[in-house]
Protein backbone atom coordinates (compact mmCIF):
# COMPACT_ATOMS: atom_id res chain seq x y z
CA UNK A 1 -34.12 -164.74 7.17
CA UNK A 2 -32.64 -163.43 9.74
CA UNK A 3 -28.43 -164.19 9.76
CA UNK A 4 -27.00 -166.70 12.16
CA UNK A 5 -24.34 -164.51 13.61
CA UNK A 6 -27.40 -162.10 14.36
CA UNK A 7 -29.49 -164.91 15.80
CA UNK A 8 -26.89 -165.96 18.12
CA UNK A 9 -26.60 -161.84 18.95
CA UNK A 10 -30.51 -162.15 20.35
CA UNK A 11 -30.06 -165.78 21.59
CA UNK A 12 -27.33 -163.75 23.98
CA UNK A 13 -29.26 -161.18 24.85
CA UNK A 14 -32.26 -163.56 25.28
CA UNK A 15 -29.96 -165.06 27.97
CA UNK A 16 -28.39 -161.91 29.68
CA UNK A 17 -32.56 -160.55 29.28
CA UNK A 18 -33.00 -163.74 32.42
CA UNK A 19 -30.34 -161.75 35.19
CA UNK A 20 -32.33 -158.69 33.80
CA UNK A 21 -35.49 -159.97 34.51
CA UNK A 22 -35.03 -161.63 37.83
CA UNK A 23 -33.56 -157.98 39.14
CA UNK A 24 -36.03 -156.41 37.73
CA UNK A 25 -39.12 -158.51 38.83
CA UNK A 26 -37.58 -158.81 42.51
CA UNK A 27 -37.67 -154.89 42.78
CA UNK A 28 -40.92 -154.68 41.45
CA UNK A 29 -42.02 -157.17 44.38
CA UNK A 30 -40.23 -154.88 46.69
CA UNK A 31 -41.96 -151.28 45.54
CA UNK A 32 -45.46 -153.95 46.06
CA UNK A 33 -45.01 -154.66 49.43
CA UNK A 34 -43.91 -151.28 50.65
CA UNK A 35 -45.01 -148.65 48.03
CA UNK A 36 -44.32 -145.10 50.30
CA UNK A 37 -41.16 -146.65 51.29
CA UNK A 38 -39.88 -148.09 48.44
CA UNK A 39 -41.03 -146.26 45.58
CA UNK A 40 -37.24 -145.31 45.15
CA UNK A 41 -36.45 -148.79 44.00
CA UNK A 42 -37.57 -147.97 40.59
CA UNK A 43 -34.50 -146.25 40.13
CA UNK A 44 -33.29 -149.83 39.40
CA UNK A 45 -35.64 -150.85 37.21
CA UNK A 46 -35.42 -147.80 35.35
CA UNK A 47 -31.56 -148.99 34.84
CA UNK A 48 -32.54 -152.40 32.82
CA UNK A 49 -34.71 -150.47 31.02
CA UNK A 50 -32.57 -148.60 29.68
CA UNK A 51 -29.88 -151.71 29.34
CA UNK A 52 -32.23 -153.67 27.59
CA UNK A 53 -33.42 -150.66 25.27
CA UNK A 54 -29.81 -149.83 24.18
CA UNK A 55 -29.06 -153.74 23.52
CA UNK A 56 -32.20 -153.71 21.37
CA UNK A 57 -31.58 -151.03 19.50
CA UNK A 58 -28.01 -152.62 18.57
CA UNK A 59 -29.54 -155.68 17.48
CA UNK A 60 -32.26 -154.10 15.37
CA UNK A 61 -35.20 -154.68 17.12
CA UNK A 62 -36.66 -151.74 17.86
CA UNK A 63 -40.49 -152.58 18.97
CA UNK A 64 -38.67 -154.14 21.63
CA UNK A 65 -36.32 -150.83 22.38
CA UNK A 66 -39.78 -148.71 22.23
CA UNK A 67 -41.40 -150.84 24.79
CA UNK A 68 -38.61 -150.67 27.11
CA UNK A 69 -38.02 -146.75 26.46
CA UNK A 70 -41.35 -146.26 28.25
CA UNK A 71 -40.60 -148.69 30.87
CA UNK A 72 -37.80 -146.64 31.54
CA UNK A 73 -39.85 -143.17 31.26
CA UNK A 74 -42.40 -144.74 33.61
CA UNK A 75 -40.01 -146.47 36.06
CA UNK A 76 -38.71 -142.67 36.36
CA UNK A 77 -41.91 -141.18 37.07
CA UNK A 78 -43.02 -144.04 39.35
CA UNK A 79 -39.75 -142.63 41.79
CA UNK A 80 -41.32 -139.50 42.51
CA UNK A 81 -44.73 -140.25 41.77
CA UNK A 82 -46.64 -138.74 45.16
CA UNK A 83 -50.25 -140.91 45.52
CA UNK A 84 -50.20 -144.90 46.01
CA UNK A 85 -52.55 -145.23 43.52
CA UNK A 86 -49.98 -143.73 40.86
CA UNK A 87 -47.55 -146.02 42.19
CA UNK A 88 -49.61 -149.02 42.34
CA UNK A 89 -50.35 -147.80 38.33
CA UNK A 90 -46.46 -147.99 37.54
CA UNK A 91 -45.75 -150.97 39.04
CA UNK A 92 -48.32 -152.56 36.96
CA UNK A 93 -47.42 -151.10 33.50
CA UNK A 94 -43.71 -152.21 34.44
CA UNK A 95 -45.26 -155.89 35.42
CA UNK A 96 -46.91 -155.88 31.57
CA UNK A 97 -43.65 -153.83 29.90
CA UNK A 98 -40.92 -156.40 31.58
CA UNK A 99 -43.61 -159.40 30.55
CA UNK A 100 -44.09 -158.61 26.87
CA UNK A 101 -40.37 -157.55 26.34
CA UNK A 102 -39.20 -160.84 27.79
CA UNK A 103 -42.34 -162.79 25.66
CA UNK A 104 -40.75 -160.61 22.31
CA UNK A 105 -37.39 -162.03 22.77
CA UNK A 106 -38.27 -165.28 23.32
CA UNK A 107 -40.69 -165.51 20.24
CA UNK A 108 -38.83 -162.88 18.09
CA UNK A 109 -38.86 -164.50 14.67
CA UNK A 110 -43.29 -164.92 15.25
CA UNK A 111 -45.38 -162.11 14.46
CA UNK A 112 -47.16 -160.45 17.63
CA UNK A 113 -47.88 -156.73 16.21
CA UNK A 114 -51.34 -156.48 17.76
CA UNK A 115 -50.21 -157.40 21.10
CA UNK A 116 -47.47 -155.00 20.91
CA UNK A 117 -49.61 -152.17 19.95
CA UNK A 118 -52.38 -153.03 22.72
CA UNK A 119 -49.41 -152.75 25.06
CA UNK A 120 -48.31 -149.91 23.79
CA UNK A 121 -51.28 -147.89 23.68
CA UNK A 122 -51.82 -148.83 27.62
CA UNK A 123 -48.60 -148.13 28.52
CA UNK A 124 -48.40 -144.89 26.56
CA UNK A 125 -51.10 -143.48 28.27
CA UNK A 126 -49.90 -144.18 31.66
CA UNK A 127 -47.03 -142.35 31.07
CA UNK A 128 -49.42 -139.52 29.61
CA UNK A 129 -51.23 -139.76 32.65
CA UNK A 130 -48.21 -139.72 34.64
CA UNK A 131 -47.43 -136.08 32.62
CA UNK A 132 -45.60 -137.71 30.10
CA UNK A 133 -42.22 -138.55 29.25
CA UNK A 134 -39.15 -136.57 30.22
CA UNK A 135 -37.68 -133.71 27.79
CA UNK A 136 -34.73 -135.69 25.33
CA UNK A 137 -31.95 -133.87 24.30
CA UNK A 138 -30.72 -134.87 20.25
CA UNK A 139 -27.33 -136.09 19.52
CA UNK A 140 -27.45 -132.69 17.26
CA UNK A 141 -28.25 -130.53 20.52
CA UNK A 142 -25.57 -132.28 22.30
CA UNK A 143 -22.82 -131.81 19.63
CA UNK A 144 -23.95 -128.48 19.74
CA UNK A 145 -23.41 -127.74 23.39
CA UNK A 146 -19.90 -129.54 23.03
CA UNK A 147 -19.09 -127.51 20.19
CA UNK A 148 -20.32 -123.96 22.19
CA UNK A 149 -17.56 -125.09 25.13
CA UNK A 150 -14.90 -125.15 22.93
């Protein structure tokens, strides 16, 4: 059972997920209509990605924080990706990523693991075909580069 001040946590961030959304689906649109020209759009995207991954990852629900850590890593490939057709393949893996994150909030207390790994699985290998994600730096590597400029 999941407790009520945690419910009303994701019943708020199933809310603030809507302003998300709409931004997100409107640039989407955009990078569709014009994809040479506005391929740098997904800049913004990339930004409630990573909004909506942190949120999930403070409210324990991290299938949802996964999904939208590769929306982000493809949203920042899909900037500087250099053939339509790669572009045209971002914009749809960010159409099914934005779809099944907002679908997982809404029916968070249901079970949906298969449809979350199909998605997965699709939208990992995008970003494998798109060379894969970005190099992370640790909290432990960035404490250490702190320390080292003491």
């Amino acid at each position: 059972m999941i407790a009520p001040n945690h419910e009303q946590k994701i019943e708020d961030f199933i809310a603030e997920l809507a302003g998300f959304a709409q931004i997100a689906e409107s640039t989407l649109s955009r990078i569709e209509n014009d994809m040479d020209s506005n391929k740098g759009l997904f800049s913004i995207f990339e930004e409630r990605m990573i909004a909506i991954r942190g949120t999930a990852l403070q409210l324990s629900l991290p299938h949802i924080a996964r999904i939208a850590g590769i929306g982000e890593e493809i949203a920042a490939k899909g900037a500087v990706a250099p053939a339509r057709s790669q572009i045209r393949k971002c914009v749809g893996s960010l159409w099914d990523a934005l779809t099944t994150v907002k679908y997982l909030l809404e029916h968070y207390s249901e079970q949906t693991g298969e449809e979350q790994e199909i998605l997965m699985h699709r939208l990992e290998a995008t970003l494998k075909a798109m060379g894969g994600a970005r190099s992370a730096v640790s909290a432990d590597e960035i404490e250490a580069l702190l320390r080292s400029r003491n």
